[in-house]
Structures are given as structure tokens and as C-alpha cells.
PDB file of N, CA and C in Angstrom:
ATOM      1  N   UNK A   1      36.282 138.513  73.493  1.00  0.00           N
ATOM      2  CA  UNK A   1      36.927 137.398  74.144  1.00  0.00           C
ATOM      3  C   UNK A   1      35.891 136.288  74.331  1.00  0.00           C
ATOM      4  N   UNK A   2      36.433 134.834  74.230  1.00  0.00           N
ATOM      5  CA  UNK A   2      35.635 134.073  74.109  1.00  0.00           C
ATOM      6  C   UNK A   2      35.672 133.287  75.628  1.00  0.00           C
ATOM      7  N   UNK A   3      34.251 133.149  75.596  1.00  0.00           N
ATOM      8  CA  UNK A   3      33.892 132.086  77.324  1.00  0.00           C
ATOM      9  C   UNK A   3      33.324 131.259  77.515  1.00  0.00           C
ATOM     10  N   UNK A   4      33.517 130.165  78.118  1.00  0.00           N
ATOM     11  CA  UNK A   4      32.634 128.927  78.044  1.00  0.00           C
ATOM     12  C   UNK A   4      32.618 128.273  79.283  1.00  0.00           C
ATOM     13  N   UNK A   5      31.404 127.614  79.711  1.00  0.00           N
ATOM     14  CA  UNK A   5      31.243 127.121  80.768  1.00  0.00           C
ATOM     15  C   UNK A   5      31.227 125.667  80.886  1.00  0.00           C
ATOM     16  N   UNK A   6      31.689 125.200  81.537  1.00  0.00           N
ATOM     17  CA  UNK A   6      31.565 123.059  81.829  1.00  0.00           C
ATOM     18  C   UNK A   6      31.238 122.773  82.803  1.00  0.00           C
ATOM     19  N   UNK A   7      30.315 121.770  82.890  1.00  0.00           N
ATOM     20  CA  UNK A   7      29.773 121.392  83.885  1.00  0.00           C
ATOM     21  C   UNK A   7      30.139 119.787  84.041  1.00  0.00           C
ATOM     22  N   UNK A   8      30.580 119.480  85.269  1.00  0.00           N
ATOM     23  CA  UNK A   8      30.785 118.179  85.293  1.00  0.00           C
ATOM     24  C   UNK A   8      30.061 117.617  87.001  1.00  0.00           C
ATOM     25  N   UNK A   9      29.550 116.610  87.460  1.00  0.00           N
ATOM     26  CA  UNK A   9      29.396 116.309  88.389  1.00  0.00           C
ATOM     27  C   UNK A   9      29.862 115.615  89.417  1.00  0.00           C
ATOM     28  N   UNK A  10      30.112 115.881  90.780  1.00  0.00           N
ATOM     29  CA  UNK A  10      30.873 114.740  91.692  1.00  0.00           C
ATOM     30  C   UNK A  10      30.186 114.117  92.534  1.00  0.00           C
ATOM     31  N   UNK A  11      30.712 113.525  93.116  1.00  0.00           N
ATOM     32  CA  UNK A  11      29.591 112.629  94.005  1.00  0.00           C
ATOM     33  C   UNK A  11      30.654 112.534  95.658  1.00  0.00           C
ATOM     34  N   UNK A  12      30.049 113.168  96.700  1.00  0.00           N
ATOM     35  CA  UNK A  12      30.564 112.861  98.061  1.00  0.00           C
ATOM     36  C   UNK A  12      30.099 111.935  98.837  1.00  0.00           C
ATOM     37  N   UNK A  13      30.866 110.882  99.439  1.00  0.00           N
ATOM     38  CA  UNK A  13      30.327 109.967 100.191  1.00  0.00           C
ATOM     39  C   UNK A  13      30.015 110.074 101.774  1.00  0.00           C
ATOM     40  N   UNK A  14      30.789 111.194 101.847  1.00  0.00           N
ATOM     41  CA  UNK A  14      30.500 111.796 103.677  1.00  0.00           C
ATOM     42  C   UNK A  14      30.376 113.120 103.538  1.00  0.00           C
ATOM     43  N   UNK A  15      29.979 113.709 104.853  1.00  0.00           N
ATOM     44  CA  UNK A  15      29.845 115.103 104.662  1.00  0.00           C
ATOM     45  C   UNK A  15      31.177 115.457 104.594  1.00  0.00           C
ATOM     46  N   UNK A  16      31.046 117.153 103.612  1.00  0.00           N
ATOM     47  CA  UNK A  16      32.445 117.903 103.864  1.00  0.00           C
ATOM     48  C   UNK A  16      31.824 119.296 103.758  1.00  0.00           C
ATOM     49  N   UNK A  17      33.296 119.918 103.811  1.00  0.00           N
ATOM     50  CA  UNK A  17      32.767 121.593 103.812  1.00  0.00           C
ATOM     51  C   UNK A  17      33.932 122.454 103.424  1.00  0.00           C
ATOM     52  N   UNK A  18      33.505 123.550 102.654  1.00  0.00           N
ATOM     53  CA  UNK A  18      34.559 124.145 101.941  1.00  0.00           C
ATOM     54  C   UNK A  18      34.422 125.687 102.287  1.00  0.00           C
ATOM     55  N   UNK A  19      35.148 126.071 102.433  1.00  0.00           N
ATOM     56  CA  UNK A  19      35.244 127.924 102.982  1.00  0.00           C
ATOM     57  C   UNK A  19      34.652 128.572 102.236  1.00  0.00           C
ATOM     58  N   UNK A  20      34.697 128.386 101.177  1.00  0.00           N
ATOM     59  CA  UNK A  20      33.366 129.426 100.362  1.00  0.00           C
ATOM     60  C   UNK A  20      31.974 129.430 100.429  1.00  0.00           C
ATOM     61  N   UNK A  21      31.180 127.903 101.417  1.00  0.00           N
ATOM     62  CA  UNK A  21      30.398 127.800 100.903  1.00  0.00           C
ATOM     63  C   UNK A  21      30.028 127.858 102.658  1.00  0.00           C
ATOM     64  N   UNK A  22      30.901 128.149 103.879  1.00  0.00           N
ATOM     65  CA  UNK A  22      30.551 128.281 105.309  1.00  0.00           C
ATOM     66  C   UNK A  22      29.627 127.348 106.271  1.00  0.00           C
ATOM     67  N   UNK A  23      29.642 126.408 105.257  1.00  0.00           N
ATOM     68  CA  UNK A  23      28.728 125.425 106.131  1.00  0.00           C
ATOM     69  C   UNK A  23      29.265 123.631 105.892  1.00  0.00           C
ATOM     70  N   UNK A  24      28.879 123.284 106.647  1.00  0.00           N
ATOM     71  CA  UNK A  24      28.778 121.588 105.965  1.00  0.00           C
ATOM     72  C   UNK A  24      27.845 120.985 105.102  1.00  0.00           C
ATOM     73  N   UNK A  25      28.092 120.022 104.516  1.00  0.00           N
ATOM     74  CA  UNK A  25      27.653 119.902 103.277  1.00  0.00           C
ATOM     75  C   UNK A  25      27.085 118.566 103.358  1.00  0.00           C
ATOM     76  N   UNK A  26      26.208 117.606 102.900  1.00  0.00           N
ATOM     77  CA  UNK A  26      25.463 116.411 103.052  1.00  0.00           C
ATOM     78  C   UNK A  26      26.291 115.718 102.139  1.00  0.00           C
ATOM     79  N   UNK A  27      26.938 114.356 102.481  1.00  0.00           N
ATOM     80  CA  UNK A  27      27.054 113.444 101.400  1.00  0.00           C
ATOM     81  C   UNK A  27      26.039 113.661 100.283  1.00  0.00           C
ATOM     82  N   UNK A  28      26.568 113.272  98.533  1.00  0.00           N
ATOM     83  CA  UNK A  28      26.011 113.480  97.660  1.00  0.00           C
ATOM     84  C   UNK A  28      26.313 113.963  95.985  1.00  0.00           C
ATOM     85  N   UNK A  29      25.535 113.877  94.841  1.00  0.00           N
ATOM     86  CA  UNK A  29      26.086 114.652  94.460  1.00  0.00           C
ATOM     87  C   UNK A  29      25.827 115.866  93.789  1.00  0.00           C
ATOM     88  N   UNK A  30      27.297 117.012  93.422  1.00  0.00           N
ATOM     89  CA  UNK A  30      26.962 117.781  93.546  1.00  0.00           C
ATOM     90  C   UNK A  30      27.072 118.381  92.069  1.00  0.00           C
ATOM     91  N   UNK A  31      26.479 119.582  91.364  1.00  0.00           N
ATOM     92  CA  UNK A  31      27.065 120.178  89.866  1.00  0.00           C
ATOM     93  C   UNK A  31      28.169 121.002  90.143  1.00  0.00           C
ATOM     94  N   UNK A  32      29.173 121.188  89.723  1.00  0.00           N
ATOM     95  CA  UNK A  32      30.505 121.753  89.463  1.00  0.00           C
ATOM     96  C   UNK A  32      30.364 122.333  88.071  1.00  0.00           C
ATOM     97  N   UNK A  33      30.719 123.948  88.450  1.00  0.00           N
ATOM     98  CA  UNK A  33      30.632 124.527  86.851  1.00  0.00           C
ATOM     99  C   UNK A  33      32.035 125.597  86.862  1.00  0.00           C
ATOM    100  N   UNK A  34      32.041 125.691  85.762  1.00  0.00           N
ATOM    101  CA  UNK A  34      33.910 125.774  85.472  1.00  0.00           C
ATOM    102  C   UNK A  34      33.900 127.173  84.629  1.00  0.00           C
ATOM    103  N   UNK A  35      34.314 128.707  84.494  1.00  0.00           N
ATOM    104  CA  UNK A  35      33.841 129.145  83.775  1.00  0.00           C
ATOM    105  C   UNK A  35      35.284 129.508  83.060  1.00  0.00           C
ATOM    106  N   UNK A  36      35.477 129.826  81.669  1.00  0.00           N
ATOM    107  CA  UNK A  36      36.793 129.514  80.861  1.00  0.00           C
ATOM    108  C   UNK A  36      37.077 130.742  80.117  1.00  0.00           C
ATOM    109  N   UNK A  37      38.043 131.363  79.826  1.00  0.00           N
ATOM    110  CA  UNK A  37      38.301 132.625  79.061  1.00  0.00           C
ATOM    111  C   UNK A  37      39.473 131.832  77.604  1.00  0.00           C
ATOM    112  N   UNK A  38      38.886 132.305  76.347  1.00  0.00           N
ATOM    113  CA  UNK A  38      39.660 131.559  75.305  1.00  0.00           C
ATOM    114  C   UNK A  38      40.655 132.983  75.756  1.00  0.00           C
ATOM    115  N   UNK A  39      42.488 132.117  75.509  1.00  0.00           N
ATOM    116  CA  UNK A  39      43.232 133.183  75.769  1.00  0.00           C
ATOM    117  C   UNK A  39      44.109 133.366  73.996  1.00  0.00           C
ATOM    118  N   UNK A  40      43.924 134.584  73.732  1.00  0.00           N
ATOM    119  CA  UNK A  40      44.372 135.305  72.481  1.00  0.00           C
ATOM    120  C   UNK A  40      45.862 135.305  71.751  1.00  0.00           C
ATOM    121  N   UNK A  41      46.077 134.959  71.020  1.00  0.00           N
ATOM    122  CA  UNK A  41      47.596 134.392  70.781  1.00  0.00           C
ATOM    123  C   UNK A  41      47.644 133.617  70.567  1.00  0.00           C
ATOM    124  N   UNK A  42      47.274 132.706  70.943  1.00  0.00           N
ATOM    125  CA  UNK A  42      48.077 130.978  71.004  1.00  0.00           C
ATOM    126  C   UNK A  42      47.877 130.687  69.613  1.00  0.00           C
ATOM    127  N   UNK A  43      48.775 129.610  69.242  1.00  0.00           N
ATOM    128  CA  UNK A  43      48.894 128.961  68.113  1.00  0.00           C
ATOM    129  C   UNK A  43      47.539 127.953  68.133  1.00  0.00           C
ATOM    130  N   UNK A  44      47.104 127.365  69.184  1.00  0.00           N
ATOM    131  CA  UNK A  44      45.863 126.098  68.990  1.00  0.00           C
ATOM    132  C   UNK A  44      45.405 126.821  70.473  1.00  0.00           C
ATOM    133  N   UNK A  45      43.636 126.034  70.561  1.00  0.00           N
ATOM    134  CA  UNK A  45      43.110 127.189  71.381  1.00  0.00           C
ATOM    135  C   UNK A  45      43.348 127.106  72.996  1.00  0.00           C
ATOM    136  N   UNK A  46      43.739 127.656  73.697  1.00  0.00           N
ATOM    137  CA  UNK A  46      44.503 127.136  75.168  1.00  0.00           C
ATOM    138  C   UNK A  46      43.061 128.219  76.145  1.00  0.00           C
ATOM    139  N   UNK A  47      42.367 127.566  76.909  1.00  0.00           N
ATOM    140  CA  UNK A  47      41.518 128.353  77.945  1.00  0.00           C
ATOM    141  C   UNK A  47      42.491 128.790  79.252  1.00  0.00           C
ATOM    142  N   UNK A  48      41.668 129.383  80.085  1.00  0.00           N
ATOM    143  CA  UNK A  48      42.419 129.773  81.408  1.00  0.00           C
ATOM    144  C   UNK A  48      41.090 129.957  82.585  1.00  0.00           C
ATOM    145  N   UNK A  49      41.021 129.262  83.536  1.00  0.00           N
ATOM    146  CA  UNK A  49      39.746 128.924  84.595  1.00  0.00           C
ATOM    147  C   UNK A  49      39.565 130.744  85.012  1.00  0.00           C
ATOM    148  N   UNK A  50      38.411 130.905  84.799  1.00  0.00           N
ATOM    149  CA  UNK A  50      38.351 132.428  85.351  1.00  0.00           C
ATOM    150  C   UNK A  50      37.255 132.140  86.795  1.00  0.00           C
ATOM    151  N   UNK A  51      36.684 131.266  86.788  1.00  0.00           N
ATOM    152  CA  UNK A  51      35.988 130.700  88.327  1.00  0.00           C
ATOM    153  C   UNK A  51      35.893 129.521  87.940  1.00  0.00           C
ATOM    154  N   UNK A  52      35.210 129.290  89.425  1.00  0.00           N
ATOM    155  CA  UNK A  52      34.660 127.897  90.148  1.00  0.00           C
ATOM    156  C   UNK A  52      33.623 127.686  90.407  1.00  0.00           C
ATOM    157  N   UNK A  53      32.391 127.205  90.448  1.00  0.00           N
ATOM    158  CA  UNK A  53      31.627 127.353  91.704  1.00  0.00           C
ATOM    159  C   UNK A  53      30.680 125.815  91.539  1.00  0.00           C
ATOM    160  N   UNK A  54      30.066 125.715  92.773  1.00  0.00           N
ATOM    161  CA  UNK A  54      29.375 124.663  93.029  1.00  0.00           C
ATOM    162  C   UNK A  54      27.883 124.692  92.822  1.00  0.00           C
ATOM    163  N   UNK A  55      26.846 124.097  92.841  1.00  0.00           N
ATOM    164  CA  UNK A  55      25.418 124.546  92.818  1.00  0.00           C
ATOM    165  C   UNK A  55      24.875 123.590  93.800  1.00  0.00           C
ATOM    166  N   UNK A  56      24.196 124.576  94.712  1.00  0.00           N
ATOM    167  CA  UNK A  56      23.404 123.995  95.995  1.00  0.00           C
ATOM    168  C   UNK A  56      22.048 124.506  96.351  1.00  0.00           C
ATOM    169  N   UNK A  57      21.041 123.601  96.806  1.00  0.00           N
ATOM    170  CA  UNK A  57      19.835 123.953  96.876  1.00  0.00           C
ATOM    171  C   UNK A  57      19.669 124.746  98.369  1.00  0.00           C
ATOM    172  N   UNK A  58      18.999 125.631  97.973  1.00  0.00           N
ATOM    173  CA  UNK A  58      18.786 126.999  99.128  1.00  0.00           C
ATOM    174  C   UNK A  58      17.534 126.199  99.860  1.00  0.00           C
ATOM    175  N   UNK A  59      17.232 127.038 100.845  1.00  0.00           N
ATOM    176  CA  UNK A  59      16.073 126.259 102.205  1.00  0.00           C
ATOM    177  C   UNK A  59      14.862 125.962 100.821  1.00  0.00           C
ATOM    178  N   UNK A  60      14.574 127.424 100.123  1.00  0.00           N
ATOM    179  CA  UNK A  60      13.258 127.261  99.480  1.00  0.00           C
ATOM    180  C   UNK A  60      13.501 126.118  98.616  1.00  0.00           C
ATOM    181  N   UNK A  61      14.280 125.534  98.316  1.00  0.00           N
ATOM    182  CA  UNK A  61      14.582 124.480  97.394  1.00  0.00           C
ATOM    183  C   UNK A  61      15.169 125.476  96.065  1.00  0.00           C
ATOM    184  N   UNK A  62      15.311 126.650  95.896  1.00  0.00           N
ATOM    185  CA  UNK A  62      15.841 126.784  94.808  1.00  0.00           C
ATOM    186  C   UNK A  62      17.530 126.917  94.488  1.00  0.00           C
ATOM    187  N   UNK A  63      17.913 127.059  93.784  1.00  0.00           N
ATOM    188  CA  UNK A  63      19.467 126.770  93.309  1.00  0.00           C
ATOM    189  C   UNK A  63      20.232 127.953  93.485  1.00  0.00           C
ATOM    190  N   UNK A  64      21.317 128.140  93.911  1.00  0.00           N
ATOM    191  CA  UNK A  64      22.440 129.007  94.001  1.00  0.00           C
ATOM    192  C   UNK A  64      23.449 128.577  93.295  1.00  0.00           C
ATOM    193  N   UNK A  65      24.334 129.798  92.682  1.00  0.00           N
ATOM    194  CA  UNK A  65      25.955 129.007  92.686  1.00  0.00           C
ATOM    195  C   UNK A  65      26.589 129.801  93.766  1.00  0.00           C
ATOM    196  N   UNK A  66      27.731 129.053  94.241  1.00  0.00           N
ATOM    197  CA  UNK A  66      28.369 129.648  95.460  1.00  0.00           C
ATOM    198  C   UNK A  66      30.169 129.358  94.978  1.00  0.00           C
ATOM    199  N   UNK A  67      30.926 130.091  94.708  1.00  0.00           N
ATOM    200  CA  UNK A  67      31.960 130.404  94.442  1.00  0.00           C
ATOM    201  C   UNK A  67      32.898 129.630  95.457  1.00  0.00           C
ATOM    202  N   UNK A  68      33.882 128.671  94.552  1.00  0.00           N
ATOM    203  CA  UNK A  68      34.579 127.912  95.650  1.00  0.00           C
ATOM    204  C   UNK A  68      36.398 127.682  94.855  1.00  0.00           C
ATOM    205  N   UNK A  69      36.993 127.418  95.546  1.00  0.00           N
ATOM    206  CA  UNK A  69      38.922 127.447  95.458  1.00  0.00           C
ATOM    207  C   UNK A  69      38.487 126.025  95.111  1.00  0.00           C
ATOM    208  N   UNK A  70      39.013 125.888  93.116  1.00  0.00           N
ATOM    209  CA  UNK A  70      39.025 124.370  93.000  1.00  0.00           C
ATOM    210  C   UNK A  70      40.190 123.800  93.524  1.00  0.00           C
ATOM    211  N   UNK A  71      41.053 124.106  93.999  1.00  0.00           N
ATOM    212  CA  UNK A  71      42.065 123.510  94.368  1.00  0.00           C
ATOM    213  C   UNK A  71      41.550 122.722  95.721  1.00  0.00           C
ATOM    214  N   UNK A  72      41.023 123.087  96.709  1.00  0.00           N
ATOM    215  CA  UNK A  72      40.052 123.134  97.949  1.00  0.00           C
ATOM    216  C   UNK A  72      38.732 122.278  97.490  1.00  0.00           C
ATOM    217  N   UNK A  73      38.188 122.424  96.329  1.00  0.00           N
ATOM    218  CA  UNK A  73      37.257 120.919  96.243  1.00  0.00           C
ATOM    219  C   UNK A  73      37.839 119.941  95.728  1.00  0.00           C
ATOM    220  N   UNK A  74      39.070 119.969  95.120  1.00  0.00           N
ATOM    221  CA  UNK A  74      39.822 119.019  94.642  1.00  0.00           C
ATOM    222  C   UNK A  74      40.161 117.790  95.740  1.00  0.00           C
ATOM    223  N   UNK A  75      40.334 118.858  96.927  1.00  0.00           N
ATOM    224  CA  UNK A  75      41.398 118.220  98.060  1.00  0.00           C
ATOM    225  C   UNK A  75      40.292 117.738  98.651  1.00  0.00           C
ATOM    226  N   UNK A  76      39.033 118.215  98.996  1.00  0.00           N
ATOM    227  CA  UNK A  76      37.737 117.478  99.311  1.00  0.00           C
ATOM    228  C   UNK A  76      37.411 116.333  99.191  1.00  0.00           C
ATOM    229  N   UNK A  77      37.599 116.363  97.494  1.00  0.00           N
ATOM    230  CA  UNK A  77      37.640 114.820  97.096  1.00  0.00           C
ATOM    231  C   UNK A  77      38.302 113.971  96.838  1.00  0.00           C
ATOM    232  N   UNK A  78      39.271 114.380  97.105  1.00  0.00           N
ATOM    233  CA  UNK A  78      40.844 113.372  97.635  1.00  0.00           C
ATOM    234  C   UNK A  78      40.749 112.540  98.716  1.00  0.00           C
ATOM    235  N   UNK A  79      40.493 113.466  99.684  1.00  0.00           N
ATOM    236  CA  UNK A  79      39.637 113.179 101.248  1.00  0.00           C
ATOM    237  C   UNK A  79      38.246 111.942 101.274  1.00  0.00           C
ATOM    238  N   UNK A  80      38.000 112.748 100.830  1.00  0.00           N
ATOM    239  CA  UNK A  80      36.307 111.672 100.248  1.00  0.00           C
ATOM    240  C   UNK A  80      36.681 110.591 100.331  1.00  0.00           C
ATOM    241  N   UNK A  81      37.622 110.356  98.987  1.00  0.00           N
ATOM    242  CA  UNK A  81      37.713 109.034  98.658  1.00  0.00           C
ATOM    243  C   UNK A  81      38.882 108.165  99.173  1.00  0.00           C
ATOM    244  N   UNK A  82      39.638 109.098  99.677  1.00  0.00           N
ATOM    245  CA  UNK A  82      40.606 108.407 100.783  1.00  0.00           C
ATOM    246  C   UNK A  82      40.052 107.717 101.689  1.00  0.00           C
ATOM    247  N   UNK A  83      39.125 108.649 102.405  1.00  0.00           N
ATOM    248  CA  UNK A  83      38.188 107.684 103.974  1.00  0.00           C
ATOM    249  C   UNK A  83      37.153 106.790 103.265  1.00  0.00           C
ATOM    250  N   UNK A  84      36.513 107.215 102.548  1.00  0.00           N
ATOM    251  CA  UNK A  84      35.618 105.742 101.832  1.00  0.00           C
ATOM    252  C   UNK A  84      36.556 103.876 101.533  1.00  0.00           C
ATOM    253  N   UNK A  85      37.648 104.415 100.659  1.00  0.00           N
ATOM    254  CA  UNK A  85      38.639 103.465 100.764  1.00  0.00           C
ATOM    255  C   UNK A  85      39.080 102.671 101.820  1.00  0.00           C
ATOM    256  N   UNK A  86      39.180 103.447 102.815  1.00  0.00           N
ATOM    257  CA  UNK A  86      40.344 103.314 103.805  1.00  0.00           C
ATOM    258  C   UNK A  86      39.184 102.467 104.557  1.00  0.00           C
ATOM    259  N   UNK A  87      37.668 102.655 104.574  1.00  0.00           N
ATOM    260  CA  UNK A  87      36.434 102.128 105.537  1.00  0.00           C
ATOM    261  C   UNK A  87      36.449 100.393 104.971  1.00  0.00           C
ATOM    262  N   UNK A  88      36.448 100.596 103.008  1.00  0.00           N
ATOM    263  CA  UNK A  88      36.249  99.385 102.216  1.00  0.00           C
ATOM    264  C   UNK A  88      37.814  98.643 103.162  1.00  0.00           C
ATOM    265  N   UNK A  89      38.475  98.775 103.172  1.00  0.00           N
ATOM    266  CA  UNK A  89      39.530  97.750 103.711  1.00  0.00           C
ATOM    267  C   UNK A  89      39.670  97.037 104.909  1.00  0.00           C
ATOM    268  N   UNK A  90      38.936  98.015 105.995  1.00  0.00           N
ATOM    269  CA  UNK A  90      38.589  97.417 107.665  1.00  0.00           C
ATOM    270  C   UNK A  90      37.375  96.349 107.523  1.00  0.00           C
ATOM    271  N   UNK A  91      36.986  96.653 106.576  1.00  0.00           N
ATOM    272  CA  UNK A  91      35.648  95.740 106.473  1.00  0.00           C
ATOM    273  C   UNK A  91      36.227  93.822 106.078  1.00  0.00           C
TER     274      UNK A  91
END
């Protein structure tokens, strides 16, 4: 079975925090990695998300991934950019 990983990056403008990861989080941005299962059958090649996870620097400065509900960083950054918006308009 075939697997592939993507990495794409986001950028937070305030702090947030997501249940997988039990803490709050610093404005910033962050790596998002996606991991993919090719699914068998299909006529043209169709993947299916087999995780999520985020990458964050530990006290020593080195890197973790920490397993997170993309649906739940999705909505993060919905949020994000809702209150960033919503700040650009009072101004």
C-alpha cells in the first residue's frame, strides 16, 4: 500500500490551542503534516488522510509531532482569521 506525506504551513495571528496538543500555543507559524494511504481500486488515484499532526518545538528546542483532529485546526483557523479581520475593521 502506498503512503505519502504533505506538508503545508499556517500561520496564527493570536494564541490558540487544540486538545491534542494540551496547552496554548504562541501566535505563529506552524508545519502541518498530512499522512495519506493510496486507496486500491479506484479507476484514477484517490488518497484517504490516515493522520494529522502539527510540529512544535519542545523546551530543549527540539521538534515533536503531536497528533491533532484536522477538523479542530481547521476551525482554529477559521477563528484566527475571523478575530484578526474583525480587529482590521474597528480600526
Amino acid at each position: 500500500m502506498f503512503q505519502r506525506t504533505t506538508e503545508r504551513t499556517v500561520t496564527f495571528q493570536r494564541p490558540f490551542s487544540l486538545r491534542g496538543v494540551g496547552k496554548s500555543l504562541p501566535p505563529g507559524q506552524y508545519l502541518i503534516e498530512t499522512d495519506e494511504t493510496l486507496l486500491d481500486g479506484t479507476s484514477m488515484p484517490v488518497y484517504r488522510r490516515t493522520a494529522t499532526s502539527i510540529r512544535l518545538l519542545d523546551a530543549t528546542g527540539g521538534q515533536q509531532l503531536v497528533p491533532v483532529d484536522p477538523d479542530e485546526l481547521e476551525a482554529a483557523l477559521f477563528a484566527d482569521a475571523g478575530q484578526s479581520g474583525a480587529e482590521r475593521k474597528e480600526r
